[in-house]
N, C-alpha and C. Protein backbone atom coordinates (compact mmCIF):
# COMPACT_ATOMS: atom_id res chain seq x y z
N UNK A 1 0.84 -1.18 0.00
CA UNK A 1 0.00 0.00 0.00
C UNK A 1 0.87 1.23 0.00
N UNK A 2 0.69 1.96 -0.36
CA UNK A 2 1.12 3.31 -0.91
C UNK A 2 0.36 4.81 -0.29
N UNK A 3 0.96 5.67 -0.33
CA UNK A 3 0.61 7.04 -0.23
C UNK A 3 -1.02 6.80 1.23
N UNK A 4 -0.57 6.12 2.24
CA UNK A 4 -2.08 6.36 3.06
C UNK A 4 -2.42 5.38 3.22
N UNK A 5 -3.11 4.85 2.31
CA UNK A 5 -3.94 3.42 1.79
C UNK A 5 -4.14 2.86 2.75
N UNK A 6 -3.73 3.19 4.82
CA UNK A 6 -4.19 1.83 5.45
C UNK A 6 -5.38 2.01 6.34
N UNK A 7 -5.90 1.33 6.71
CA UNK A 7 -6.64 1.44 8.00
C UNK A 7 -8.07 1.69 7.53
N UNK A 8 -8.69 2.11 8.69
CA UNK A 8 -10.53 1.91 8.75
C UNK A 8 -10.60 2.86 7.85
N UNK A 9 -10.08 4.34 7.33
CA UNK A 9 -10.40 5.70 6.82
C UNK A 9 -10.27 5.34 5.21
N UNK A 10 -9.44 4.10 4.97
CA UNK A 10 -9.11 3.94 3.38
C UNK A 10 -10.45 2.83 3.11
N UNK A 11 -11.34 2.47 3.83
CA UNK A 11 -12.39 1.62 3.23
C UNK A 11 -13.68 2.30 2.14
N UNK A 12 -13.38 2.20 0.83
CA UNK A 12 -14.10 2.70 0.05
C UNK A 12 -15.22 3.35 0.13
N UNK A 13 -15.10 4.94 0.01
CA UNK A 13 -16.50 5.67 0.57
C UNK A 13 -17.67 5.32 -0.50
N UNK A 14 -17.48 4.69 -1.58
CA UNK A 14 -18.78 4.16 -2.23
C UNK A 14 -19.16 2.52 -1.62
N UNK A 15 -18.47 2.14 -0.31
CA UNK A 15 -18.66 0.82 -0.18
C UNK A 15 -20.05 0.72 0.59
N UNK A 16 -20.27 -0.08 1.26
CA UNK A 16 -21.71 0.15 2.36
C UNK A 16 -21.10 -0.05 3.43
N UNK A 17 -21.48 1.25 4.05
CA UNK A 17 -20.62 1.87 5.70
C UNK A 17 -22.04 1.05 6.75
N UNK A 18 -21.19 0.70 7.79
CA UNK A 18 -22.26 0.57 8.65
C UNK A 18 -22.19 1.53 9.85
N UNK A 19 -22.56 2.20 10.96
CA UNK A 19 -23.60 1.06 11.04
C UNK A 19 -25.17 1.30 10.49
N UNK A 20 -25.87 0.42 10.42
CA UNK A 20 -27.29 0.14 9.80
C UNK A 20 -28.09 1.10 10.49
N UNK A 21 -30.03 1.39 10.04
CA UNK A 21 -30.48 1.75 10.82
C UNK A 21 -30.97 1.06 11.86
N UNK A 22 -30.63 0.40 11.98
CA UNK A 22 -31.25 -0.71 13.34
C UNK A 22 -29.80 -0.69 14.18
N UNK A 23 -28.61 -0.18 13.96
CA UNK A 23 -27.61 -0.36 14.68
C UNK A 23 -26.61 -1.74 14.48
N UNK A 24 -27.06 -2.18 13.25
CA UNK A 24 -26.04 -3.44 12.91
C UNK A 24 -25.54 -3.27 12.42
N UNK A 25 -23.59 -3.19 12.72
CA UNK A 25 -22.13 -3.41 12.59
C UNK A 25 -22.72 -3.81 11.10
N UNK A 26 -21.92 -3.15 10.20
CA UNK A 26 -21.96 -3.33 8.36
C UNK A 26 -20.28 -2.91 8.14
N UNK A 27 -19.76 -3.61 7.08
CA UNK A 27 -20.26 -4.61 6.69
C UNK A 27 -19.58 -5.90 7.56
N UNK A 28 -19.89 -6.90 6.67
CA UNK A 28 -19.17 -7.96 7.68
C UNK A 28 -17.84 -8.49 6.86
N UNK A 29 -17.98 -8.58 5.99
CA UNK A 29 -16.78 -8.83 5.27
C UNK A 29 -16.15 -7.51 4.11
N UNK A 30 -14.87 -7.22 4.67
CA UNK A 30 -14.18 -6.26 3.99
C UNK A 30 -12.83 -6.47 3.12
N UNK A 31 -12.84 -5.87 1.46
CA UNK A 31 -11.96 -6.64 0.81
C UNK A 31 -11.07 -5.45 0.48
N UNK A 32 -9.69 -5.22 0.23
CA UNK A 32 -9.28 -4.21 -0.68
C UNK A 32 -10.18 -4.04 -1.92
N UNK A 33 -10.60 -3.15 -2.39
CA UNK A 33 -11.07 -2.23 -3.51
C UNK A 33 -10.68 -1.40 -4.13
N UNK A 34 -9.99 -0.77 -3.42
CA UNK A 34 -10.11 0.49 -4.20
C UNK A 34 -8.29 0.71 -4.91
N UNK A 35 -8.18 0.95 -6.25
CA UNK A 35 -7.07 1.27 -6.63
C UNK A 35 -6.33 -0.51 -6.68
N UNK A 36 -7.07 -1.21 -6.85
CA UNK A 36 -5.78 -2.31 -6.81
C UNK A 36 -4.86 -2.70 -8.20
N UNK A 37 -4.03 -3.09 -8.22
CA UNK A 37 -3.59 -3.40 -9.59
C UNK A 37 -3.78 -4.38 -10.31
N UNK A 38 -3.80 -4.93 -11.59
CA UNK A 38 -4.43 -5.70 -11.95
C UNK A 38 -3.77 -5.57 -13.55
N UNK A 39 -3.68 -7.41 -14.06
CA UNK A 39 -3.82 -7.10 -15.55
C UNK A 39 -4.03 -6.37 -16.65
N UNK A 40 -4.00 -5.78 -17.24
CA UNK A 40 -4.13 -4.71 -18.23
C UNK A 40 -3.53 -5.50 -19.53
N UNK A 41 -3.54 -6.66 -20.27
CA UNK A 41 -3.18 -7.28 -21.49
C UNK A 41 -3.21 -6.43 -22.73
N UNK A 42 -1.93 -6.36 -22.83
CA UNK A 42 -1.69 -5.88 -24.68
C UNK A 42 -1.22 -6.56 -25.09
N UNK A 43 -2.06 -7.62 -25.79
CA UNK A 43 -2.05 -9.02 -26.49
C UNK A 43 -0.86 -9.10 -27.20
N UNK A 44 -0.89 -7.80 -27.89
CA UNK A 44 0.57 -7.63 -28.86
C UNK A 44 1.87 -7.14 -28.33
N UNK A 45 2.00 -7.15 -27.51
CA UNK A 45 3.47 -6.92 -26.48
C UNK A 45 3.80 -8.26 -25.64
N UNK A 46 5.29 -8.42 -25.52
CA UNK A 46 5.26 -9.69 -24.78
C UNK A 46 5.78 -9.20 -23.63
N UNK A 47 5.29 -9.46 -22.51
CA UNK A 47 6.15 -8.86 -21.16
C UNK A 47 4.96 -7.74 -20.69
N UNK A 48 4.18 -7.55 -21.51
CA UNK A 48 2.89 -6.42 -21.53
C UNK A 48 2.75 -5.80 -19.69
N UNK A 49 2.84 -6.82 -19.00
CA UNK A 49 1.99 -6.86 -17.81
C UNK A 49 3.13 -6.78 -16.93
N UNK A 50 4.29 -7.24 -16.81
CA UNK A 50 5.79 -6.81 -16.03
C UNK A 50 6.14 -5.91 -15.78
N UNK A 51 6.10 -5.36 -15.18
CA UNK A 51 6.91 -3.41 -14.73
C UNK A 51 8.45 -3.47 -15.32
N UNK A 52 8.47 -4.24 -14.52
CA UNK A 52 10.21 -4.65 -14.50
C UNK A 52 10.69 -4.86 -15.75
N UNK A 53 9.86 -5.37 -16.74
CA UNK A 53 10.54 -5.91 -18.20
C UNK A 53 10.22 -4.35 -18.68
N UNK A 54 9.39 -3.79 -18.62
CA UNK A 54 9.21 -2.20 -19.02
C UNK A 54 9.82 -1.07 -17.97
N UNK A 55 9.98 -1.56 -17.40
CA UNK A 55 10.82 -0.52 -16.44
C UNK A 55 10.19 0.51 -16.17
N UNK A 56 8.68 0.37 -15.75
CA UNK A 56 7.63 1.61 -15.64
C UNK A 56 7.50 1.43 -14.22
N UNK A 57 7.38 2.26 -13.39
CA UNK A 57 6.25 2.09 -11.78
C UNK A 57 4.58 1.53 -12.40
N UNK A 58 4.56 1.74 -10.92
CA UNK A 58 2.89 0.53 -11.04
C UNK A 58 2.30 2.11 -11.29
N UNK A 59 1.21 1.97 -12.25
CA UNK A 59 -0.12 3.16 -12.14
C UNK A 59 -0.38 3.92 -11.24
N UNK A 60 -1.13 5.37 -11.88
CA UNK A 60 -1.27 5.85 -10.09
C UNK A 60 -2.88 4.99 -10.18
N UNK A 61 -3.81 5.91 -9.55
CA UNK A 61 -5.04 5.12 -8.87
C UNK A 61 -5.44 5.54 -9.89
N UNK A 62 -6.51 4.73 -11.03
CA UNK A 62 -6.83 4.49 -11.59
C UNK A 62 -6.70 5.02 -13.29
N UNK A 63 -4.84 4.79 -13.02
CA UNK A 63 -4.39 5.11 -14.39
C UNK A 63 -3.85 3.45 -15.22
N UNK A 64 -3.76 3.75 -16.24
CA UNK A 64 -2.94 2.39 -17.19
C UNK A 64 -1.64 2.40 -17.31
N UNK A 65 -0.61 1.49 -17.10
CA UNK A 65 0.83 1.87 -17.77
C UNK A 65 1.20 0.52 -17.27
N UNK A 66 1.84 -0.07 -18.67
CA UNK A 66 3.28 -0.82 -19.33
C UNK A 66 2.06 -1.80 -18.86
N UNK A 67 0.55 -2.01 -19.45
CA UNK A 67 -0.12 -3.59 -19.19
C UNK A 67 -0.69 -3.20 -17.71
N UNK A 68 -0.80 -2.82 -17.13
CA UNK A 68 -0.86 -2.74 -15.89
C UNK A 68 -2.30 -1.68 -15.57
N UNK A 69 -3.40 -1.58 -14.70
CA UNK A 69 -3.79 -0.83 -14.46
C UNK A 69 -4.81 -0.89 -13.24
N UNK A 70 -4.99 0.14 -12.76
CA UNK A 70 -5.40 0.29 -11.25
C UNK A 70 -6.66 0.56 -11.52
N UNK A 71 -7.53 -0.29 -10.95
CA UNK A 71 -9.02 0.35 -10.54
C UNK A 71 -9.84 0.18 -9.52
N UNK A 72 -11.02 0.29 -9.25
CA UNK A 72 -12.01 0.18 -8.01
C UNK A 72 -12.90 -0.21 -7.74
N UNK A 73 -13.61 -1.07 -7.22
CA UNK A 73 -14.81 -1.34 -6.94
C UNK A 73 -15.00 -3.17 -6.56
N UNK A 74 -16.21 -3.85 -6.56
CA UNK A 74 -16.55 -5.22 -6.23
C UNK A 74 -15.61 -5.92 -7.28
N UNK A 75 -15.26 -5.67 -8.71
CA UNK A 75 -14.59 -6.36 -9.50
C UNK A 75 -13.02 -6.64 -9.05
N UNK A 76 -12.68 -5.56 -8.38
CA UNK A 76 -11.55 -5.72 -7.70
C UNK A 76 -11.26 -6.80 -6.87
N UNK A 77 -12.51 -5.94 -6.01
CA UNK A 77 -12.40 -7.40 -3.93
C UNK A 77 -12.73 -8.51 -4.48
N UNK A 78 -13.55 -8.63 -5.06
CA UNK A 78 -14.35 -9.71 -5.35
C UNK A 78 -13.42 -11.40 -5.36
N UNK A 79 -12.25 -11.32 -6.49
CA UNK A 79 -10.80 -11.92 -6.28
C UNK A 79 -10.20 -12.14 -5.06
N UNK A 80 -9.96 -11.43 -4.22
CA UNK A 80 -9.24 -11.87 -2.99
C UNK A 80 -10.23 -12.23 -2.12
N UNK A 81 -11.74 -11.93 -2.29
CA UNK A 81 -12.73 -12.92 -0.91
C UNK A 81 -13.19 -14.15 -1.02
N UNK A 82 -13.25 -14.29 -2.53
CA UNK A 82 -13.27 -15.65 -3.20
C UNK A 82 -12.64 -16.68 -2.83
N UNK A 83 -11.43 -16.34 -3.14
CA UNK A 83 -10.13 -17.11 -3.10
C UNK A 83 -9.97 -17.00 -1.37
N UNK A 84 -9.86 -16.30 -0.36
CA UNK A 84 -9.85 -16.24 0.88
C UNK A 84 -11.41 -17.65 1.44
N UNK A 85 -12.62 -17.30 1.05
CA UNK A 85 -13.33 -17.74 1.24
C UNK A 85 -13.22 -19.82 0.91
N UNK A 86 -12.34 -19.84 -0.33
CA UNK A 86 -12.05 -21.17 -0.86
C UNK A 86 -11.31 -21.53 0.00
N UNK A 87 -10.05 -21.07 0.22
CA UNK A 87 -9.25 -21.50 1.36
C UNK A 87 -9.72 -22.18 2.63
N UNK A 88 -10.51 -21.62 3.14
CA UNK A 88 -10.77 -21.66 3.97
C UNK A 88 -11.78 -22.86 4.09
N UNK A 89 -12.62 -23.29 3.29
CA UNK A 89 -13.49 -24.33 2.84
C UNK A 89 -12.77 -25.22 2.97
N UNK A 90 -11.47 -25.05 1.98
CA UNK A 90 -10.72 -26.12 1.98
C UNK A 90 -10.12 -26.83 3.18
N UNK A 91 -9.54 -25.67 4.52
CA UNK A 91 -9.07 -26.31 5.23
C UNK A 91 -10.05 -27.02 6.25
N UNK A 92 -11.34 -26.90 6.39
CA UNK A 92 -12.45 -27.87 7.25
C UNK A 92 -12.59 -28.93 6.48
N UNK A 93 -12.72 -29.24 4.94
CA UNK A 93 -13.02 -29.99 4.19
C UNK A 93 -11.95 -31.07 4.35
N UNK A 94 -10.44 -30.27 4.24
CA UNK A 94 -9.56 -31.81 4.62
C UNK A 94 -9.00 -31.98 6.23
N UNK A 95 -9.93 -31.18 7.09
CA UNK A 95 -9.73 -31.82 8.73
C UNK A 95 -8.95 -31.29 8.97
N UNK A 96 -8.05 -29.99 8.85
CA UNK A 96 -7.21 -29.11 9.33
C UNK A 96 -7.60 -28.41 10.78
N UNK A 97 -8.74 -28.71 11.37
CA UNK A 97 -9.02 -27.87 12.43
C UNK A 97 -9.64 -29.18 13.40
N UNK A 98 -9.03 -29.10 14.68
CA UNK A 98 -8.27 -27.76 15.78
C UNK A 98 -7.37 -27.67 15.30
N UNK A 99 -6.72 -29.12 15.54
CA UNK A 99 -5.23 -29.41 15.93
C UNK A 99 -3.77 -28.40 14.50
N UNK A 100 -4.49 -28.26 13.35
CA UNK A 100 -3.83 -27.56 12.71
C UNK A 100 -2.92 -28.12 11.73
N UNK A 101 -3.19 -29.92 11.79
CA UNK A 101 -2.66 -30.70 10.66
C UNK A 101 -3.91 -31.21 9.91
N UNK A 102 -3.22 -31.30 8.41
CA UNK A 102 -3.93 -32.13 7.43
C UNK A 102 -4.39 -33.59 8.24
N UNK A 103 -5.84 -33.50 8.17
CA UNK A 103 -6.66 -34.90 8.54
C UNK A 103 -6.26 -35.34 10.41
N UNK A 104 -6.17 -34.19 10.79
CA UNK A 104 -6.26 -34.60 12.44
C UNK A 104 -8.08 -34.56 12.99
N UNK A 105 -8.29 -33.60 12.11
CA UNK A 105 -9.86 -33.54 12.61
C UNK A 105 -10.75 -34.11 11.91
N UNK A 106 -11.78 -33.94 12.24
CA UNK A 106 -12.82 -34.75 11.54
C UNK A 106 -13.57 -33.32 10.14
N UNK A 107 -13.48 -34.31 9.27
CA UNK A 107 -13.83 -33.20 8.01
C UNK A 107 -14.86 -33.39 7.92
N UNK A 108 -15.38 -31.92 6.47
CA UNK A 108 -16.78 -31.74 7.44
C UNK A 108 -17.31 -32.35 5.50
C-alpha cells in the first residue's frame, strides 16, 4: 500500500458503511477495492503486464501503464474474498481444524 492506503479511513467511501439503521455493525466482510492493480493485457506486447521488463512504476489510482492498471470497486475485492473464502473451505473440508494438521480432525 502506498501514499495512506491503510486502515478503517481507506475503506471505500462508495462501499456500504455501517452502522445500519437498526444499529447493525456493516459490513461484515471487507476486501481491498479500491485502486488495486491488476492485468491490463496488450495481447501484442510480450512482457505487456511486467513493470520490470518495461521498467515503468505501477499506475497511479486508476491510471494504465506498461499492461498494468489500477481500478475500483466489487470487481476488484471480489478476487481476494473468493479465493480467501475457498481456502478456507478447503481447510475444514480436509480436517485441518483444531489441531492444525492435514486430517487430524474430523472433516466436514
Amino acid at each position: 500500500l502506498q501514499r495512506g492506503q491503510l486502515g478503517p479511513d481507506y475503506l471505500a467511501d462508495f462501499s456500504s458503511r455501517g452502522p445500519t439503521a437498526d444499529g447493525r455493525i456493516k459490513p461484515e466482510v471487507v476486501a481491498p477495492g479500491k485502486f488495486l492493480v491488476s492485468a491490463g493485457a496488450i495481447p501484442s506486447e510480450i512482457g505487456e503486464c511486467d513493470s520490470t521488463v518495461n521498467q515503468d512504476p505501477v499506475p497511479f489510482p486508476g491510471g494504465f501503464r506498461a499492461g498494468l492498471l489500477s481500478l475500483a470497486g466489487t470487481s476488484m475485492a471480489t478476487p481476494a474474498v473468493s479465493g480467501t473464502a475457498a481456502m478456507i473451505r478447503q481447510y475444514f473440508e480436509e480436517g485441518w481444524y483444531p489441531v492444525g494438521t492435514k486430517g487430524s480432525g474430523e472433516q466436514i
